[in-house]
Every structure is written in structure tokens, then in C-alpha cells.
Protein backbone atom coordinates (compact mmCIF):
# COMPACT_ATOMS: atom_id res chain seq x y z
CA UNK A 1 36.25 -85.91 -0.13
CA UNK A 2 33.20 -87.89 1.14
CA UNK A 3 30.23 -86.22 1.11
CA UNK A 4 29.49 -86.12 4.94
CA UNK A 5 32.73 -84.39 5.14
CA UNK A 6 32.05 -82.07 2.51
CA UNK A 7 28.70 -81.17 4.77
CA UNK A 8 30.36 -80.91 7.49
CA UNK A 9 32.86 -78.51 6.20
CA UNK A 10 30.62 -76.11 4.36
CA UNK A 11 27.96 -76.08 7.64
CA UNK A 12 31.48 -75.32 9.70
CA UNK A 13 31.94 -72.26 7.25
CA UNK A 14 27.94 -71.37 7.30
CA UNK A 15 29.16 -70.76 11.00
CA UNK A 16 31.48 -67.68 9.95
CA UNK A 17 28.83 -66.51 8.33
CA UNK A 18 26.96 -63.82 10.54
CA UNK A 19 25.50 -60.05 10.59
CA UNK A 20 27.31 -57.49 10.85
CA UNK A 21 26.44 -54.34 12.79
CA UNK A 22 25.18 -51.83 10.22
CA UNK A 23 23.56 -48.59 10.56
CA UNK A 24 22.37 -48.47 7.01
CA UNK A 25 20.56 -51.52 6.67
CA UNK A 26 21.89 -55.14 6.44
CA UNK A 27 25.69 -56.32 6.26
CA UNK A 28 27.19 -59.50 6.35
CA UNK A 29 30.30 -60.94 7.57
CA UNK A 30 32.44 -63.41 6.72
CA UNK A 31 35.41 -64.68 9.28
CA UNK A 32 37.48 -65.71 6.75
CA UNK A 33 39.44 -69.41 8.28
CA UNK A 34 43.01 -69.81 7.25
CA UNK A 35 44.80 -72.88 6.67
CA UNK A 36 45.28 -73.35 10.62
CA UNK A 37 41.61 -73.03 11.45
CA UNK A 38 40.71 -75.90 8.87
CA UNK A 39 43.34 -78.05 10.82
CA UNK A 40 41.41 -77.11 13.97
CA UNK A 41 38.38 -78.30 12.63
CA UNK A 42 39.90 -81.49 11.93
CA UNK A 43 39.84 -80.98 8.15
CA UNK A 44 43.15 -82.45 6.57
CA UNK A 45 45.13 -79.97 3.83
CA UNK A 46 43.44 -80.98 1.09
CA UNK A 47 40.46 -79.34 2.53
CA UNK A 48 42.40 -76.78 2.52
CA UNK A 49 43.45 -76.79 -1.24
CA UNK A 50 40.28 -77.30 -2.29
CA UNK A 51 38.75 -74.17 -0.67
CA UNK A 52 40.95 -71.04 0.42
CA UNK A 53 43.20 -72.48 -2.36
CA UNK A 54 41.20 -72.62 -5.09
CA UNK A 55 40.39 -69.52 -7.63
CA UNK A 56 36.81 -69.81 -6.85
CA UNK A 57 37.20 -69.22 -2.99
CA UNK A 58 37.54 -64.93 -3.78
CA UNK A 59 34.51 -64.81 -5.70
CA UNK A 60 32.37 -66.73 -2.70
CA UNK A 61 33.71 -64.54 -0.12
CA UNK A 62 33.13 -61.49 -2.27
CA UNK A 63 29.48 -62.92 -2.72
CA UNK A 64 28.96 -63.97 1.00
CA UNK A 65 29.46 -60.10 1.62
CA UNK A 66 27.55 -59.12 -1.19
CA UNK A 67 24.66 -60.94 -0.12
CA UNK A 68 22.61 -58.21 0.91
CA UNK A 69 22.50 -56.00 -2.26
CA UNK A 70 20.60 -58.58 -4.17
CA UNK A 71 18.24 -59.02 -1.65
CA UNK A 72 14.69 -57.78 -1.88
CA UNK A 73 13.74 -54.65 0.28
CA UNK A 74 11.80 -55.44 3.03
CA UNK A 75 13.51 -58.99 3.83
CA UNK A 76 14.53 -59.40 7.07
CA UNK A 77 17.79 -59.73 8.70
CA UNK A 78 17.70 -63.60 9.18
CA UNK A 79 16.68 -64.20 5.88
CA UNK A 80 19.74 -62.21 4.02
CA UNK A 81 22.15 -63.72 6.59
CA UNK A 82 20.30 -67.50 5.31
CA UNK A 83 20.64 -66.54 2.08
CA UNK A 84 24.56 -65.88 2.49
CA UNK A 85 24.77 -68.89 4.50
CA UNK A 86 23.21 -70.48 1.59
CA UNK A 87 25.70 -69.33 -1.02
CA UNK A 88 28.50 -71.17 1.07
CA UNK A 89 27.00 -74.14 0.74
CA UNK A 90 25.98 -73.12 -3.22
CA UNK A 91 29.59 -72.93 -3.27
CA UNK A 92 31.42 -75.56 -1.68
CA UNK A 93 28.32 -78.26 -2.77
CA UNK A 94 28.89 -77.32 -6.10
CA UNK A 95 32.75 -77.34 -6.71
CA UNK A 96 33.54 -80.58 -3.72
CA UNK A 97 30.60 -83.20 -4.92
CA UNK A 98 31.92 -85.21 -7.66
């Protein structure tokens, strides 16, 4: 993959990134895309093998979710949900750029 289109696709999955409605404290979301959503997005199927099927793809989500345990207290809600956004992009940066 060319590295515009790697930006582009981990900036599209930043997107699914977002907070979640939480009574204690901060949560995160993550709207998981399937195979039909990369399509959507105009990304072909290896985009598609590279990411949801790839071994590595579980342990991002779980850490996407995650985010906000390892955050420090008193950090607001836009900075955890950057931070999370930022571990897509840790992520897909680190296993698409050859």
C-alpha cells in the first residue's frame, strides 16, 4: 500500500474512534468496520487482509478500548479519546509502512 492510502485508511478508522457515554468516568468506543465497510470506503481487499485480518487487529481494538485506564487522572475527555485515536494510527503506521 502507498503511504497516502495507508493515511487515509488509518484517519478513516480514527473516525470510529469516539466516547462513549460513561457514568464512571471516561470510555471509549470503537465501531469496529467489517470487510464491507472497507469496500465502502473505497479500500480494495487487501486492505482488508492487512487489518481486520491480521493477528494484530484484536490486540488494537482491545487497546483502543483500553485507552482510558492508562491514562492519567485528571486528563480530559478529548485528550483520552486523542490518545486512542492515536493508537490506531500507532497501529496501522507501524505494521502498513514498509
Amino acid at each position: 500500500m502507498e503511504a497516502d492510502e495507508i493515511k487515509r485508511m488509518y484517519e478513516w478508522i480514527q473516525g470510529r474512534v469516539t466516547l462513549a457515554d460513561a457514568t464512571d468516568g471516561i470510555a471509549i468506543t470503537f465501531d469496529e468496520p467489517g470487510p464491507g465497510e472497507f469496500s465502502g470506503a473505497g479500500f480494495g481487499p487487501d486492505a482488508v487482509e492487512l487489518t481486520i485480518g491480521s493477528d494484530w487487529w484484536a490486540e488494537m481494538t482491545t487497546d483502543i478500548v483500553e485507552t482510558p485506564d492508562f491514562a492519567e487522572p485528571g486528563e480530559s475527555p478529548d485528550q483520552v479519546l486523542q490518545y486512542a485515536r492515536d493508537v490506531v494510527k500507532e497501529y496501522v503506521a507501524k505494521r502498513l509502512y514498509t
